[in-house]
N, C-alpha and C. Protein backbone atom coordinates (compact mmCIF):
# COMPACT_ATOMS: atom_id res chain seq x y z
N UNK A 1 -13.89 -78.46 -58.92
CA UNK A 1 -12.66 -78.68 -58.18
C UNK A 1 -12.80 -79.93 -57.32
N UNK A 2 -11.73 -80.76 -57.30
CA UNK A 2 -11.57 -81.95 -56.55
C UNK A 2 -10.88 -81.59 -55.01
N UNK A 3 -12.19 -82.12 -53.83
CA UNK A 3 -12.32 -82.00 -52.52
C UNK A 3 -11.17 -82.71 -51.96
N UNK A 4 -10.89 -81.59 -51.08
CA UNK A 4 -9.30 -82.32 -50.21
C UNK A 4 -8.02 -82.22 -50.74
N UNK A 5 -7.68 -81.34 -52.00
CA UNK A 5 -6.57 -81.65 -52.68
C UNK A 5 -5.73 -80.34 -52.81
N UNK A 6 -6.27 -79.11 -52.28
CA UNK A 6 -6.17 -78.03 -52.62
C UNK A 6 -5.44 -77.52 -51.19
N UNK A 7 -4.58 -76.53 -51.25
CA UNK A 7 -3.88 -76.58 -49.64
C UNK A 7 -5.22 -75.34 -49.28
N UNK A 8 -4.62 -75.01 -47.53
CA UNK A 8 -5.52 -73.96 -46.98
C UNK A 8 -5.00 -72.88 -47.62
N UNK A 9 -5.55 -71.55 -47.78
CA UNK A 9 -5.34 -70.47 -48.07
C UNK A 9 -5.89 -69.43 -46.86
N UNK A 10 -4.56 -68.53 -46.44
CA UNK A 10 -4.70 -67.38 -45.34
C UNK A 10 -5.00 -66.08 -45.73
N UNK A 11 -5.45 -65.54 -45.24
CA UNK A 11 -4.88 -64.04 -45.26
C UNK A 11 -4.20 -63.37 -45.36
N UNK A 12 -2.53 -63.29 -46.27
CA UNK A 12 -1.25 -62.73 -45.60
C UNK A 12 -1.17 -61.62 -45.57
N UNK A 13 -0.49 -60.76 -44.98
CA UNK A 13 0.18 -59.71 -44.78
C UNK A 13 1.91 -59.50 -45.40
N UNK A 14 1.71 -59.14 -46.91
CA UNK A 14 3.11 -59.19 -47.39
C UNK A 14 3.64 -57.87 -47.33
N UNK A 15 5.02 -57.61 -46.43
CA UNK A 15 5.62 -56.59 -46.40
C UNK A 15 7.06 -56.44 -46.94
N UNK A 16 7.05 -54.88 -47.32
CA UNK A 16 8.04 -54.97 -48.58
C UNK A 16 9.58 -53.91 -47.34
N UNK A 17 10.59 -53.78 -47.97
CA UNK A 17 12.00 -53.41 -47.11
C UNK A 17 11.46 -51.40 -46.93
N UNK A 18 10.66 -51.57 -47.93
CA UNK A 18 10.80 -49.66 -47.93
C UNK A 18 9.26 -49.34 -46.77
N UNK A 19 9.28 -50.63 -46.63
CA UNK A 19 7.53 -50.15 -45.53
C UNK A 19 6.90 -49.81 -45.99
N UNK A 20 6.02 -50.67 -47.56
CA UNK A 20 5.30 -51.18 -48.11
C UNK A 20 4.21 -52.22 -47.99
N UNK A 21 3.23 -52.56 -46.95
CA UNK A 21 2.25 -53.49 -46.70
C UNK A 21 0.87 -53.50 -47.21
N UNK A 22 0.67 -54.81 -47.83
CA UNK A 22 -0.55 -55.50 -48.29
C UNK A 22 -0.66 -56.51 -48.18
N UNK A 23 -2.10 -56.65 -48.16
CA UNK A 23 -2.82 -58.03 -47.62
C UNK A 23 -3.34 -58.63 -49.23
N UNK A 24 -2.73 -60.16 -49.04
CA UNK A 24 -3.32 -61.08 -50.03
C UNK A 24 -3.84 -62.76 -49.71
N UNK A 25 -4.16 -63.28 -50.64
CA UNK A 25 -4.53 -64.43 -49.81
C UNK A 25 -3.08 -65.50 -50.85
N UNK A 26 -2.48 -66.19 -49.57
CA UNK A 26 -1.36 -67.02 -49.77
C UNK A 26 -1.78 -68.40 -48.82
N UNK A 27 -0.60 -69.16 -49.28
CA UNK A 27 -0.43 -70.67 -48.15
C UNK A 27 0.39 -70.06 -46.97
N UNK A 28 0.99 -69.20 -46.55
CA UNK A 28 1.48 -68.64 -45.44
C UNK A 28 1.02 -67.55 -44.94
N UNK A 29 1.26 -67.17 -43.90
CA UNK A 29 -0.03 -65.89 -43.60
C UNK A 29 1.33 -65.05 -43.20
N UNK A 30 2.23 -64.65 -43.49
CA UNK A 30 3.15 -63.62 -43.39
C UNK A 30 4.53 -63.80 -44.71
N UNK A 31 4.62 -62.92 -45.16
CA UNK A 31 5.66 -63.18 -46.45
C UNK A 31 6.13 -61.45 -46.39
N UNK A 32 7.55 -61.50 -46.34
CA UNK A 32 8.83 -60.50 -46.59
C UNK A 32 9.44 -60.38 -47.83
N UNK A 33 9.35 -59.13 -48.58
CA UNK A 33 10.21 -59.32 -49.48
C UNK A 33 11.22 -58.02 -49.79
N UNK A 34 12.19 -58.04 -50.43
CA UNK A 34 12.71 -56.95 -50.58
C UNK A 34 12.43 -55.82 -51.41
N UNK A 35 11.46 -56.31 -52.49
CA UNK A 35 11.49 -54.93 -53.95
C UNK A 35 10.16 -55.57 -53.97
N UNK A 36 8.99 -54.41 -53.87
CA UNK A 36 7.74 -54.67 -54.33
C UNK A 36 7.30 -53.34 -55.45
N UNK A 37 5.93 -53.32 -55.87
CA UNK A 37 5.78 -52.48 -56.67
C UNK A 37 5.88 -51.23 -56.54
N UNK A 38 5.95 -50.65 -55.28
CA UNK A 38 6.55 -49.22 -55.18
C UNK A 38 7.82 -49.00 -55.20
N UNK A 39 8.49 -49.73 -55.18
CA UNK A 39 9.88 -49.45 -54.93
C UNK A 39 10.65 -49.91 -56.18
N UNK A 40 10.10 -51.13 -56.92
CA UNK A 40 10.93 -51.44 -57.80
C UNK A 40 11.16 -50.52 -59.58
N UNK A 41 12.55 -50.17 -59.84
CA UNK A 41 13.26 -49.42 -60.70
C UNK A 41 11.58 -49.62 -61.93
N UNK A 42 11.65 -50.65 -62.25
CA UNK A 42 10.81 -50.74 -63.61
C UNK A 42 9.09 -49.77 -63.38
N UNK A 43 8.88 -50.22 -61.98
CA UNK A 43 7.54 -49.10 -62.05
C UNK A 43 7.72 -47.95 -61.49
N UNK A 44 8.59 -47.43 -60.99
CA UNK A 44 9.15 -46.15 -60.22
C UNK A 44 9.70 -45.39 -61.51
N UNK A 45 10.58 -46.17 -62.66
CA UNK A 45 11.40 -44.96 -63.03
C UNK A 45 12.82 -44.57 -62.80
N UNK A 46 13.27 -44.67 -61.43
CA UNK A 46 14.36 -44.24 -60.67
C UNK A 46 15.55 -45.83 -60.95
N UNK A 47 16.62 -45.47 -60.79
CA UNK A 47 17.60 -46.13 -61.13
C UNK A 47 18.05 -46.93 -59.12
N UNK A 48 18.07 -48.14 -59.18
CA UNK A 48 18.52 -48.36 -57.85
C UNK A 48 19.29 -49.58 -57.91
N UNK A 49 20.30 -49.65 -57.17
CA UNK A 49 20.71 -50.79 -57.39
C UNK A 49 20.92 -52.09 -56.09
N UNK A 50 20.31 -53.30 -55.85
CA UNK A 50 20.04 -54.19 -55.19
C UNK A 50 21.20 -55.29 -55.23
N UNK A 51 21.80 -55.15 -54.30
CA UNK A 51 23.29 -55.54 -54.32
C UNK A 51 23.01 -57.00 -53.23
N UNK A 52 22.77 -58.03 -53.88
CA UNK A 52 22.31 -59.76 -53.00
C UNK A 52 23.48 -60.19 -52.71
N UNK A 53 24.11 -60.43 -51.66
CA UNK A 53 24.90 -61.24 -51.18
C UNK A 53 26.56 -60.44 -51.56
N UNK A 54 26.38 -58.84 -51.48
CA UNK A 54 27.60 -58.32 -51.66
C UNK A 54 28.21 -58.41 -53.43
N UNK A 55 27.52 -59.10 -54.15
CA UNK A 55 28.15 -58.39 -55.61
C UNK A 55 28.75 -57.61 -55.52
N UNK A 56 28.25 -56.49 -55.75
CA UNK A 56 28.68 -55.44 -55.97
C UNK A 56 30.55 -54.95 -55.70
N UNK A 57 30.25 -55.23 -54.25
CA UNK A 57 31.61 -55.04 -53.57
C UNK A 57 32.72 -56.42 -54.06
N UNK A 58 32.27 -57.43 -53.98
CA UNK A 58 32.94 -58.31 -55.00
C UNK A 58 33.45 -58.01 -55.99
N UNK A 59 32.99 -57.55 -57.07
CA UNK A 59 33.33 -56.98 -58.28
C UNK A 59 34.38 -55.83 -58.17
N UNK A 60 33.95 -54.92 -57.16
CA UNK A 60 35.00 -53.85 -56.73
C UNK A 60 36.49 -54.48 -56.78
N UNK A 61 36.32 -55.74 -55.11
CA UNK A 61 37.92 -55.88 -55.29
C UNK A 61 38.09 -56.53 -56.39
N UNK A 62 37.16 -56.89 -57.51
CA UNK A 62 38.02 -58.04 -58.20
C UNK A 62 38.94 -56.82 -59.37
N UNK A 63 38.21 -55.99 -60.13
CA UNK A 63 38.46 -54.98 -60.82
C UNK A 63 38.44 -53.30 -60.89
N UNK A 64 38.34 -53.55 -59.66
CA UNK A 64 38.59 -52.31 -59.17
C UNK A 64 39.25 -51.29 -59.01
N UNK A 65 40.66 -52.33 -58.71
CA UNK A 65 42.07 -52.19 -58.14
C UNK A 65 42.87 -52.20 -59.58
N UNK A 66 42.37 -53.03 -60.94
CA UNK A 66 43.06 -52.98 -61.78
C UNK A 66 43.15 -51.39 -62.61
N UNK A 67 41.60 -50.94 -62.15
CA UNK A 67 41.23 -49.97 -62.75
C UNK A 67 42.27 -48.89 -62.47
N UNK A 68 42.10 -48.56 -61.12
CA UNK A 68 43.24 -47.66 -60.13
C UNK A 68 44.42 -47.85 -60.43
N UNK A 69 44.95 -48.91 -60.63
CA UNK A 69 46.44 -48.92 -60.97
C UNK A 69 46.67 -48.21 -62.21
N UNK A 70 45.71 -48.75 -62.97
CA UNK A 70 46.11 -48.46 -64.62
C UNK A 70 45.95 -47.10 -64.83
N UNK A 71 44.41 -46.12 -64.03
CA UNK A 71 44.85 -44.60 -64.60
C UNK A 71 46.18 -43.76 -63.30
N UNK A 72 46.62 -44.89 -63.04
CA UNK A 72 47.59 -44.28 -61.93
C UNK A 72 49.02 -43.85 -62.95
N UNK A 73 49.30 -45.04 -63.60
CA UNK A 73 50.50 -44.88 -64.20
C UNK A 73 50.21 -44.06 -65.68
C-alpha cells in the first residue's frame, strides 16, 4: 500500500431507527441509518413498509380519491 494516500479510519458507532447499535471501522466515527439487518423485510421475513419523503401518502391523494369515487357510484 502507498503511504499517505489512504484516508484515517475510526471506530464508528452505526445506529439503526429500531435501536439497533454496532461498532465498525468507517471515515466517520458516527453514522445513522434507517433499516439495518434486524429490521430489514428481506432478513426478518415480515412485510414493512418505508415510506421516504411521504410517497406513500402522495399516491393516496393522487389515486385514492379516484378509487372512492368509482366504488361509490
Amino acid at each position: 500500500m502507498k503511504a499517505n494516500i489512504h484516508p484515517e479510519t475510526f471506530e464508528c458507532e452505526v445506529s439503526c431507527a429500531c435501536g439497533e447499535k454496532f461498532t465498525t471501522l468507517a471515515t466517520v466515527k458516527d453514522i445513522h441509518v434507517e433499516i439495518c439487518s434486524k429490521c430489514h423485510p428481506f432478513y426478518t421475513g415480515k412485510q414493512k413498509l418505508v415510506d421516504t419523503a411521504g410517497r406513500i401518502e402522495k399516491f393516496e391523494r393522487r389515486y385514492g380519491k379516484k378509487q372512492k369515487e368509482a366504488s361509490a357510484q
